[in-house]
C-alpha atoms as a PDB file:
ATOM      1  CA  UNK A   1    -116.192  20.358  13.115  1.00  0.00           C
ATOM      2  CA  UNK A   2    -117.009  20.401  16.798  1.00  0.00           C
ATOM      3  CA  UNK A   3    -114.932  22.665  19.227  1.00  0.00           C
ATOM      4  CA  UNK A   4    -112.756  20.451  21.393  1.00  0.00           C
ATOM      5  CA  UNK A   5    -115.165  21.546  24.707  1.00  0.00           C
ATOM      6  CA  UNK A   6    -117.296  19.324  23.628  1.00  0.00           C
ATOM      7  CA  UNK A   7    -115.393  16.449  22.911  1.00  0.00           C
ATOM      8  CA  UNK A   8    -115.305  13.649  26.174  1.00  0.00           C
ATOM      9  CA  UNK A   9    -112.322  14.259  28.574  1.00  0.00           C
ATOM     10  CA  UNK A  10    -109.921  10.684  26.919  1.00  0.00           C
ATOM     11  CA  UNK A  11    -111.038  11.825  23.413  1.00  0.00           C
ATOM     12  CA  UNK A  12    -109.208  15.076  23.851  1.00  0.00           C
ATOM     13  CA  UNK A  13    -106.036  13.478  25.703  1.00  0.00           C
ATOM     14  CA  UNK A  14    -105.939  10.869  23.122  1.00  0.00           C
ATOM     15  CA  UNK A  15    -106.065  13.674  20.535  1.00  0.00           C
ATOM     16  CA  UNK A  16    -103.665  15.858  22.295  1.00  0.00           C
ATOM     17  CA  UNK A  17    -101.390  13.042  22.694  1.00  0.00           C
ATOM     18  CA  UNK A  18    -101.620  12.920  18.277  1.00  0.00           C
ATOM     19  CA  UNK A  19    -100.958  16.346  18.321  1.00  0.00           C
ATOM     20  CA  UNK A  20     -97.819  16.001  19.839  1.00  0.00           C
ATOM     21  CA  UNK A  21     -97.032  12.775  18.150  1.00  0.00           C
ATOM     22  CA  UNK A  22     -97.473  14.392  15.244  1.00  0.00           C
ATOM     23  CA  UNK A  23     -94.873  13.743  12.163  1.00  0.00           C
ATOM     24  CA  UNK A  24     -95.715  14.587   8.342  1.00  0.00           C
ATOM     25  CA  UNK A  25     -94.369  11.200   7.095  1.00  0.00           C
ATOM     26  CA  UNK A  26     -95.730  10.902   3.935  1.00  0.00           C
ATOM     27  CA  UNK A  27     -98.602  13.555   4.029  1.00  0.00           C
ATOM     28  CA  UNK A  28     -97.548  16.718   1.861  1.00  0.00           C
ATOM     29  CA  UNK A  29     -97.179  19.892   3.334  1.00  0.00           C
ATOM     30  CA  UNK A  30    -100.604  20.679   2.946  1.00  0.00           C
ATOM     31  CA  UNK A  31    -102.246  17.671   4.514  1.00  0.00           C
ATOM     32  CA  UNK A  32     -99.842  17.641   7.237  1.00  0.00           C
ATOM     33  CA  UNK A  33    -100.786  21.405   8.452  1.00  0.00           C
ATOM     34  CA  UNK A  34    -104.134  20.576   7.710  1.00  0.00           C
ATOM     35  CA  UNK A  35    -103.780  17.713  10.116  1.00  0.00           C
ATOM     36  CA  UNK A  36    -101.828  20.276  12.700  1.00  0.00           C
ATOM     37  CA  UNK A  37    -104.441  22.618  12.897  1.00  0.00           C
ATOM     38  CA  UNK A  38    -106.619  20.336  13.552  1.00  0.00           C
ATOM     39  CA  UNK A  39    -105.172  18.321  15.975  1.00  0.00           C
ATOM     40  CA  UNK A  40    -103.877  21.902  17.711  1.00  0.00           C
ATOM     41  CA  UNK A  41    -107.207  22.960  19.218  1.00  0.00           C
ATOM     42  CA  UNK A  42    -106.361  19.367  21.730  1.00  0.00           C
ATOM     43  CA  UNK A  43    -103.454  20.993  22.715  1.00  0.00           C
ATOM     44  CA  UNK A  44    -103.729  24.564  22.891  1.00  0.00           C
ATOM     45  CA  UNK A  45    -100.990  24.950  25.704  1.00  0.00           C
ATOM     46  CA  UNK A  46     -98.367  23.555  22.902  1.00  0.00           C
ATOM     47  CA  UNK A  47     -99.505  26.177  20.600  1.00  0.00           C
ATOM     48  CA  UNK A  48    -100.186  29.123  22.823  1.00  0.00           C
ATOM     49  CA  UNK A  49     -97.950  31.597  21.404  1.00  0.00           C
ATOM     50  CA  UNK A  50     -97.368  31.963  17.581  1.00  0.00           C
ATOM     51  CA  UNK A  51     -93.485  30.943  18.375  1.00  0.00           C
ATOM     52  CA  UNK A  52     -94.567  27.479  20.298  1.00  0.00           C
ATOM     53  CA  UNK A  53     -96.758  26.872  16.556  1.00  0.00           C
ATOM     54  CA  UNK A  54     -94.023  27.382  14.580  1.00  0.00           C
ATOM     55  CA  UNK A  55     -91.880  25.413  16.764  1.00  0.00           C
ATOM     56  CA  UNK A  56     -94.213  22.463  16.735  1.00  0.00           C
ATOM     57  CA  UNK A  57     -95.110  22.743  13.255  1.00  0.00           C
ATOM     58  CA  UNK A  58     -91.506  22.550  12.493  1.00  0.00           C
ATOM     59  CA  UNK A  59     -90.534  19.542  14.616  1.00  0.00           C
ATOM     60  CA  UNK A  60     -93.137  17.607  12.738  1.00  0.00           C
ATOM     61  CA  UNK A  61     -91.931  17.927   9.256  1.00  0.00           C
ATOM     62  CA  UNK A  62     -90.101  15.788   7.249  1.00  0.00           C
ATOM     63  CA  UNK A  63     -86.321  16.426   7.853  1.00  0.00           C
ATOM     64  CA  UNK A  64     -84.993  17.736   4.669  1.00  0.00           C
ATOM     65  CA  UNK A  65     -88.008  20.426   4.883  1.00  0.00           C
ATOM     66  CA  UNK A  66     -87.003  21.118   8.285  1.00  0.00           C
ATOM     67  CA  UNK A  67     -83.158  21.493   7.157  1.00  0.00           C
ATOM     68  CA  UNK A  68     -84.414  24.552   4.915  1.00  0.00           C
ATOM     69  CA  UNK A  69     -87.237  25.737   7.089  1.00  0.00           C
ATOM     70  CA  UNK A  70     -84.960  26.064  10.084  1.00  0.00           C
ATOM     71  CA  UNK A  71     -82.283  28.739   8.230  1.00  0.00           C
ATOM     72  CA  UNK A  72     -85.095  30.991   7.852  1.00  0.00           C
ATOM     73  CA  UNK A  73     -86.757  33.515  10.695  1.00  0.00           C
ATOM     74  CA  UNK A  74     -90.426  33.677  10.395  1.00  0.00           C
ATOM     75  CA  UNK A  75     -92.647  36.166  11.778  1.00  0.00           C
ATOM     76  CA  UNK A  76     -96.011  34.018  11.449  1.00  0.00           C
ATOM     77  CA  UNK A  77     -96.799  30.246  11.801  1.00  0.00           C
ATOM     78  CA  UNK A  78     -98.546  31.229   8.093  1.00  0.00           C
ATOM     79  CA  UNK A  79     -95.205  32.678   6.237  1.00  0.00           C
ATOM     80  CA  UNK A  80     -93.372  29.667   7.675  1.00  0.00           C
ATOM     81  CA  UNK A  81     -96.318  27.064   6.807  1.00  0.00           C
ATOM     82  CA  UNK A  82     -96.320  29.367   2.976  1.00  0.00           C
ATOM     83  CA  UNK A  83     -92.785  28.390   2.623  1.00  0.00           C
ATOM     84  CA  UNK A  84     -92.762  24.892   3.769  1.00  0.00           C
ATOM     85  CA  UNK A  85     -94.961  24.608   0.568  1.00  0.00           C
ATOM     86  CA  UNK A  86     -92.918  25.931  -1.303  1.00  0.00           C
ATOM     87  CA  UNK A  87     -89.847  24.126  -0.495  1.00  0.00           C
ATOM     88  CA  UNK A  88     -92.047  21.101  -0.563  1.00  0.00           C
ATOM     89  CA  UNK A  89     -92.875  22.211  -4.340  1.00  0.00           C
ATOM     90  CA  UNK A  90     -89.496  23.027  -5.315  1.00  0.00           C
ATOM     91  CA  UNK A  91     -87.658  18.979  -3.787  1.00  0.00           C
ATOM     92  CA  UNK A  92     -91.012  17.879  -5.754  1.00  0.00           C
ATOM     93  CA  UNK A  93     -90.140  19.263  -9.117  1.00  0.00           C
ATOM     94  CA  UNK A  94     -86.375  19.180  -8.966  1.00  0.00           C
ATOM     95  CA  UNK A  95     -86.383  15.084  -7.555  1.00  0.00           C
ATOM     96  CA  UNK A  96     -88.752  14.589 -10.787  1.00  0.00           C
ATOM     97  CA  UNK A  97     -86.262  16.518 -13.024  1.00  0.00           C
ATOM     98  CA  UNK A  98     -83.557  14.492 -11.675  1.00  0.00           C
ATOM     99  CA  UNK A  99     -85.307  11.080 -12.391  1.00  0.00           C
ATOM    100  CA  UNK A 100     -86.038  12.527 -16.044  1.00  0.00           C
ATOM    101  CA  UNK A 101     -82.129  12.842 -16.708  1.00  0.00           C
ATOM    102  CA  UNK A 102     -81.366   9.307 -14.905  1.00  0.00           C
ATOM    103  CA  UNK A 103     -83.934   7.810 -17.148  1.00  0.00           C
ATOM    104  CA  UNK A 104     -82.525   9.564 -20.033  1.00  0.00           C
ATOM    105  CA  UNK A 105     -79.480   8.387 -19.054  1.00  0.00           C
ATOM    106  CA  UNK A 106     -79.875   5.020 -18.686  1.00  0.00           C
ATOM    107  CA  UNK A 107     -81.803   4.712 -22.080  1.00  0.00           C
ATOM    108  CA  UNK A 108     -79.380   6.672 -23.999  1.00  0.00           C
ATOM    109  CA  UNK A 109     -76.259   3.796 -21.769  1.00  0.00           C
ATOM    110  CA  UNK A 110     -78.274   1.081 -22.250  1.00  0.00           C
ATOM    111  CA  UNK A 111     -78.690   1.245 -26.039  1.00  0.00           C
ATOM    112  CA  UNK A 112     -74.678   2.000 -25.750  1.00  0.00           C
ATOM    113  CA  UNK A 113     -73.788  -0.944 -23.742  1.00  0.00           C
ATOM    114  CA  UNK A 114     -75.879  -3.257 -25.472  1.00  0.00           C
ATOM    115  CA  UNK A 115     -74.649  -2.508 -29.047  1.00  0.00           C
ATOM    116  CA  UNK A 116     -70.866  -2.749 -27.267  1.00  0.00           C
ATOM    117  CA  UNK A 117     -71.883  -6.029 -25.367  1.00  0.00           C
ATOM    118  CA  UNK A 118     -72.794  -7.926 -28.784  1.00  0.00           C
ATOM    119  CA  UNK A 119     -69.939  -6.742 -30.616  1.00  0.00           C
ATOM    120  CA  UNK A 120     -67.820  -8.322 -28.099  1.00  0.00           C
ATOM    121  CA  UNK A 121     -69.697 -11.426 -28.018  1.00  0.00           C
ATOM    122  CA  UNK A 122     -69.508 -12.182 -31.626  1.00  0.00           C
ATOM    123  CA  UNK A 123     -66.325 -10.855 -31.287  1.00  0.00           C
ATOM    124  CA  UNK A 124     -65.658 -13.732 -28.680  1.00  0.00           C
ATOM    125  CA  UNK A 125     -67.528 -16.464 -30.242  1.00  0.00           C
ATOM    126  CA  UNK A 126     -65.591 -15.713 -33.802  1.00  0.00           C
ATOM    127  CA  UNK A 127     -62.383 -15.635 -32.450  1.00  0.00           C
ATOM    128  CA  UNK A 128     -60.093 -17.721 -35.054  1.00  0.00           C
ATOM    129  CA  UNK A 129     -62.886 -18.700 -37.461  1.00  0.00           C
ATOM    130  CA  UNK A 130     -62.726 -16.223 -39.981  1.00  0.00           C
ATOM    131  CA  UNK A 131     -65.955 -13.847 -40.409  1.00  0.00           C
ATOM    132  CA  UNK A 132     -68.554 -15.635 -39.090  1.00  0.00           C
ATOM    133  CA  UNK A 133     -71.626 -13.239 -38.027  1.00  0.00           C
ATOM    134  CA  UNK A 134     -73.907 -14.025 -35.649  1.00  0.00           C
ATOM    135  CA  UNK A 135     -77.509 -12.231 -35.321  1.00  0.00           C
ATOM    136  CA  UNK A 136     -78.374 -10.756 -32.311  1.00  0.00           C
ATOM    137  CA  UNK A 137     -81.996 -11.505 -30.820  1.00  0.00           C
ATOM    138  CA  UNK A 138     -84.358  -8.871 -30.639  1.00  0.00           C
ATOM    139  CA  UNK A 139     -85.475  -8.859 -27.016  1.00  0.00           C
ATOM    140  CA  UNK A 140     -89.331  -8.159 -26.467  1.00  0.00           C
ATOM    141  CA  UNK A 141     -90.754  -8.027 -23.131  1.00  0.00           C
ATOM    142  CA  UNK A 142     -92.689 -11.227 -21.692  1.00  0.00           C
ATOM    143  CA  UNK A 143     -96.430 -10.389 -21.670  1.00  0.00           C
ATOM    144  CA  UNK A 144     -97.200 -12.697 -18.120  1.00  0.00           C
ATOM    145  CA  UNK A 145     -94.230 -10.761 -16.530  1.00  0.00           C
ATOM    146  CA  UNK A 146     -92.849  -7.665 -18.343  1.00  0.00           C
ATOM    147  CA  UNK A 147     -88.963  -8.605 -18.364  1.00  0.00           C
ATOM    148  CA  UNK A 148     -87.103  -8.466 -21.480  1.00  0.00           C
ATOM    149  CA  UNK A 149     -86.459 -11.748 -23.361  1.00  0.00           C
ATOM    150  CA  UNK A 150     -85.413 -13.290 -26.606  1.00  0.00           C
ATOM    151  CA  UNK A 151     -87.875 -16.227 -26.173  1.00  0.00           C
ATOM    152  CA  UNK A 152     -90.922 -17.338 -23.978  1.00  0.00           C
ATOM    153  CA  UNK A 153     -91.132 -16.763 -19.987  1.00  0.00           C
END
């Protein structure tokens, strides 16, 4: 890529105003210091010292990365950016973990409820006629739509 000397004076204030605008929002770690480097040769005086980078760097990532990045001390803008990723890695895998178990969970409450929920609607509908059974439906999901019924959409 071009140095930024060459670039026309409102190109570089338009890019150093994205540098400083700068937020990770729903870039990963990677992308958004990818992004930050780049954007950091428009604004050199916000980066001029390896404290102001890690400063910036920092104010631009997503909050509960910055929660964990700012209880550290770095002594480079590369250990910090090393354990942003890190971090970033670690929310990644435990968030998926955690939506493995509420799955799990709600497959293994489902199949409990449901069982529970017919007994006490036969229960209800046999109330004072003897034993009187009453099949429950299979529900199969709706091909146009993908919700669970007993008969057509």
């Amino acid at each position: 890529m071009m140095d930024a000397q060459y670039y026309p004076r409102d190109v570089k204030s338009a890019k150093e105003q994205e540098s400083l605008r700068l937020k990770q929002c729903q870039m990963s770690v990677i992308e958004y210091a990818a992004k930050f480097n780049e954007l950091s040769r428009f604004a050199p005086n916000q980066v001029a010292t390896e404290e102001m980078k890690m400063d910036h760097f920092e104010q631009g990532l997503k909050g509960h990365i910055k929660r964990m990045i700012a209880a550290h001390v770095f002594t480079s803008f590369q250990e910090m950016y090393q354990r942003a990723v890190k971090i970033a890695r670690v929310i990644a895998e435990t968030e998926a973990e955690s939506r493995k178990i509420g799955l799990a969970k709600r497959k293994f409450n489902h199949g409990e409820s449901s069982a529970q929920g017919s007994n006490k609607i036969s229960n209800f509908n046999n109330r004072g006629k003897g034993k009187q059974f009453v099949p429950r439906q299979e529900l199969e999901p709706c091909n146009q739509c993908g919700r669970m019924y007993s008969g057509q959409c």
